[in-house]
Protein backbone atom coordinates (compact mmCIF):
# COMPACT_ATOMS: atom_id res chain seq x y z
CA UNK A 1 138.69 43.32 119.41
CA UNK A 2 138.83 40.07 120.79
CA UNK A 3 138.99 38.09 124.67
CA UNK A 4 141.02 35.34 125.35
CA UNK A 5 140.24 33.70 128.79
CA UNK A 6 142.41 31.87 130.25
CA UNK A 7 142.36 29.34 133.76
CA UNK A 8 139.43 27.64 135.12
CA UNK A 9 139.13 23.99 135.32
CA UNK A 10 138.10 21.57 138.23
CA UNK A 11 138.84 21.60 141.51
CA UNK A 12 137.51 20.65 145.32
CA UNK A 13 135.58 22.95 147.42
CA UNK A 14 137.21 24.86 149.21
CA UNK A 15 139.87 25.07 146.87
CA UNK A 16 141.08 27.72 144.55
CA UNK A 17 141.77 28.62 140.91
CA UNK A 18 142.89 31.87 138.79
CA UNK A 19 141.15 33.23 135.53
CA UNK A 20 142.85 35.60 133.08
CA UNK A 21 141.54 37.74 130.44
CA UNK A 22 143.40 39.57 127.79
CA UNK A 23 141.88 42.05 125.42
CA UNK A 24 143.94 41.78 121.44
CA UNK A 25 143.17 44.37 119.11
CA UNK A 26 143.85 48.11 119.11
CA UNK A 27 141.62 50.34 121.29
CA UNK A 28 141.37 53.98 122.66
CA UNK A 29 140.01 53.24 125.94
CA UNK A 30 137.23 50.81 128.05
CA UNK A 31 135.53 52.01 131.15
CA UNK A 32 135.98 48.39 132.60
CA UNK A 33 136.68 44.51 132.40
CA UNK A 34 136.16 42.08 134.46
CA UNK A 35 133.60 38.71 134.71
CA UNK A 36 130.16 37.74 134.52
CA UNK A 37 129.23 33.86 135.41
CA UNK A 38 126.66 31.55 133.96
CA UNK A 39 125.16 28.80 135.34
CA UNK A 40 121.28 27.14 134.56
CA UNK A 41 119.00 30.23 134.72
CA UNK A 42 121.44 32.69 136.26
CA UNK A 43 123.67 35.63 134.65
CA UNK A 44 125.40 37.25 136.98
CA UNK A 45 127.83 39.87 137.85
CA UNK A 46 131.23 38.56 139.59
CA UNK A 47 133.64 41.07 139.49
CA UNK A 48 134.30 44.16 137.10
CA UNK A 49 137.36 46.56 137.64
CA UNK A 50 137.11 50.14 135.85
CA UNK A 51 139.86 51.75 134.17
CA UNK A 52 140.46 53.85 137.25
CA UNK A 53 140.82 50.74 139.42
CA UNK A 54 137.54 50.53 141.35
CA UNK A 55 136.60 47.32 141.95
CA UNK A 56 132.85 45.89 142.15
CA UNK A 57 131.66 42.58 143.32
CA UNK A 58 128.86 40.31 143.18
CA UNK A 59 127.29 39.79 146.49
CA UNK A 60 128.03 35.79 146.46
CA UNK A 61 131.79 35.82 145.81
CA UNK A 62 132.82 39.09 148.37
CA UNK A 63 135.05 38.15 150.56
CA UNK A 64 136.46 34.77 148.53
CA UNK A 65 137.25 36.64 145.05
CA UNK A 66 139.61 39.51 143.82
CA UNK A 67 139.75 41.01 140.64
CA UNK A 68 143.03 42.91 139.73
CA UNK A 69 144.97 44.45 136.61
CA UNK A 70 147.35 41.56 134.76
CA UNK A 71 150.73 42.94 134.84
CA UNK A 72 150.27 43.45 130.86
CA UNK A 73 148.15 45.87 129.57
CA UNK A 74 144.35 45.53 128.98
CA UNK A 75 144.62 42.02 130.91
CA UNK A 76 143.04 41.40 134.15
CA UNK A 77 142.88 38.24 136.31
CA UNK A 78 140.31 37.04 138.68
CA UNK A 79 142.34 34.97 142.08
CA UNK A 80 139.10 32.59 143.43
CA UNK A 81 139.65 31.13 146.40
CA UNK A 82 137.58 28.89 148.92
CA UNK A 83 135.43 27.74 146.47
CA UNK A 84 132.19 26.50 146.54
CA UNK A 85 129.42 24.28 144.53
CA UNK A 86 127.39 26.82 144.17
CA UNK A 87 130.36 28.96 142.03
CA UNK A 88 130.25 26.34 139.24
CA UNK A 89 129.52 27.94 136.10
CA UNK A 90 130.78 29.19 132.79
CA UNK A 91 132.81 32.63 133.49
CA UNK A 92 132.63 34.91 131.10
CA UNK A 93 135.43 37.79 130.46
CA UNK A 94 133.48 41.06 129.63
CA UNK A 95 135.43 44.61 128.29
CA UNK A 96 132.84 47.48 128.77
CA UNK A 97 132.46 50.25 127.48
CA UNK A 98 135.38 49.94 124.50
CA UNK A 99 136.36 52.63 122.24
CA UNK A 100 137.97 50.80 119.24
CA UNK A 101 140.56 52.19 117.51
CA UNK A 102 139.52 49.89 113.76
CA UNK A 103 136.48 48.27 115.43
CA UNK A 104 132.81 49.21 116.56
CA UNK A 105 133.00 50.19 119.76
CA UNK A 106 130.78 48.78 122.61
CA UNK A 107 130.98 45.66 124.95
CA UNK A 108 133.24 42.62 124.09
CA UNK A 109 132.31 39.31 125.29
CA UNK A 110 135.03 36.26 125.81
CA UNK A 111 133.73 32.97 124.52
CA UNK A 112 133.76 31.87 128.52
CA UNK A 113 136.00 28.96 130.34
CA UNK A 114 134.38 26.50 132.52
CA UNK A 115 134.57 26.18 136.34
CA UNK A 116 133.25 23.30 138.31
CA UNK A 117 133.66 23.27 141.95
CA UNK A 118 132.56 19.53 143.19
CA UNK A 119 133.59 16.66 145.65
C-alpha cells in the first residue's frame, strides 16, 4: 500500500491550490483519508474524510478548505482556497485505519508535497 500526493506548490495569499491523494495497492477497506500538515514544531490535523463521507476539519483551515472523494476510487482531493502564510507547510496524505488485502494493515503515510503561501 502506497500514497501518491499530488498538487501543492507556491502561490500568493489569498490564493488557492488543490492536493490529491491516491491510495495503489489492493485493500479491503480504510476507515478514512485525508491530510495532516507539518510545519516547524507543529503536526496537525487538516482534513480527514471517513469511508462513510463525514468530513472533519482542523480548526485553522474551516471555512477556507474542503476535503472530498476523487472521482476514482480510494483517491481524495483537498480544494484550498484563500490562503494564508500561516498554511505553509509540508501536507501529508494519511489512509487510516487500512485493511490490506497482501499488506499489514494499519495507517499509510504519503511521503508529503510542499505548500508555501508567501508575498
Amino acid at each position: 500500500v502506497q500514497l501518491v500526493e499530488s498538487g501543492g506548490g507556491s502561490v500568493q495569499p489569498g490564493g488557492s491550490l488543490r492536493l490529491s491523494c491516491a491510495l495503489t495497492g489492493s485493500i479491503f477497506s480504510m476507515n478514512a483519508m485525508g491530510w495532516y500538515r507539518e510545519s516547524p514544531g507543529k503536526h496537525e490535523l487538516v482534513a480527514l474524510i471517513t469511508s462513510g463521507g463525514s468530513a472533519e476539519y482542523g480548526e485553522s483551515v474551516k471555512g477556507r478548505f474542503t476535503i472530498s472523494r476523487g472521482n476514482l476510487k480510494n483517491t481524495v482531493d483537498l480544494q484550498m482556497n484563500s490562503l494564508k502564510a500561516e498554511d505553509t507547510a509540508v501536507y501529508l496524505c494519511v489512509a487510516k485505519g487500512v485493511v490490506g488485502v497482501y499488506s499489514g494493515g494499519g495507517d499509510f503515510w504519503g511521503q508529503g508535497t510542499q505548500v508555501t503561501v508567501s508575498s
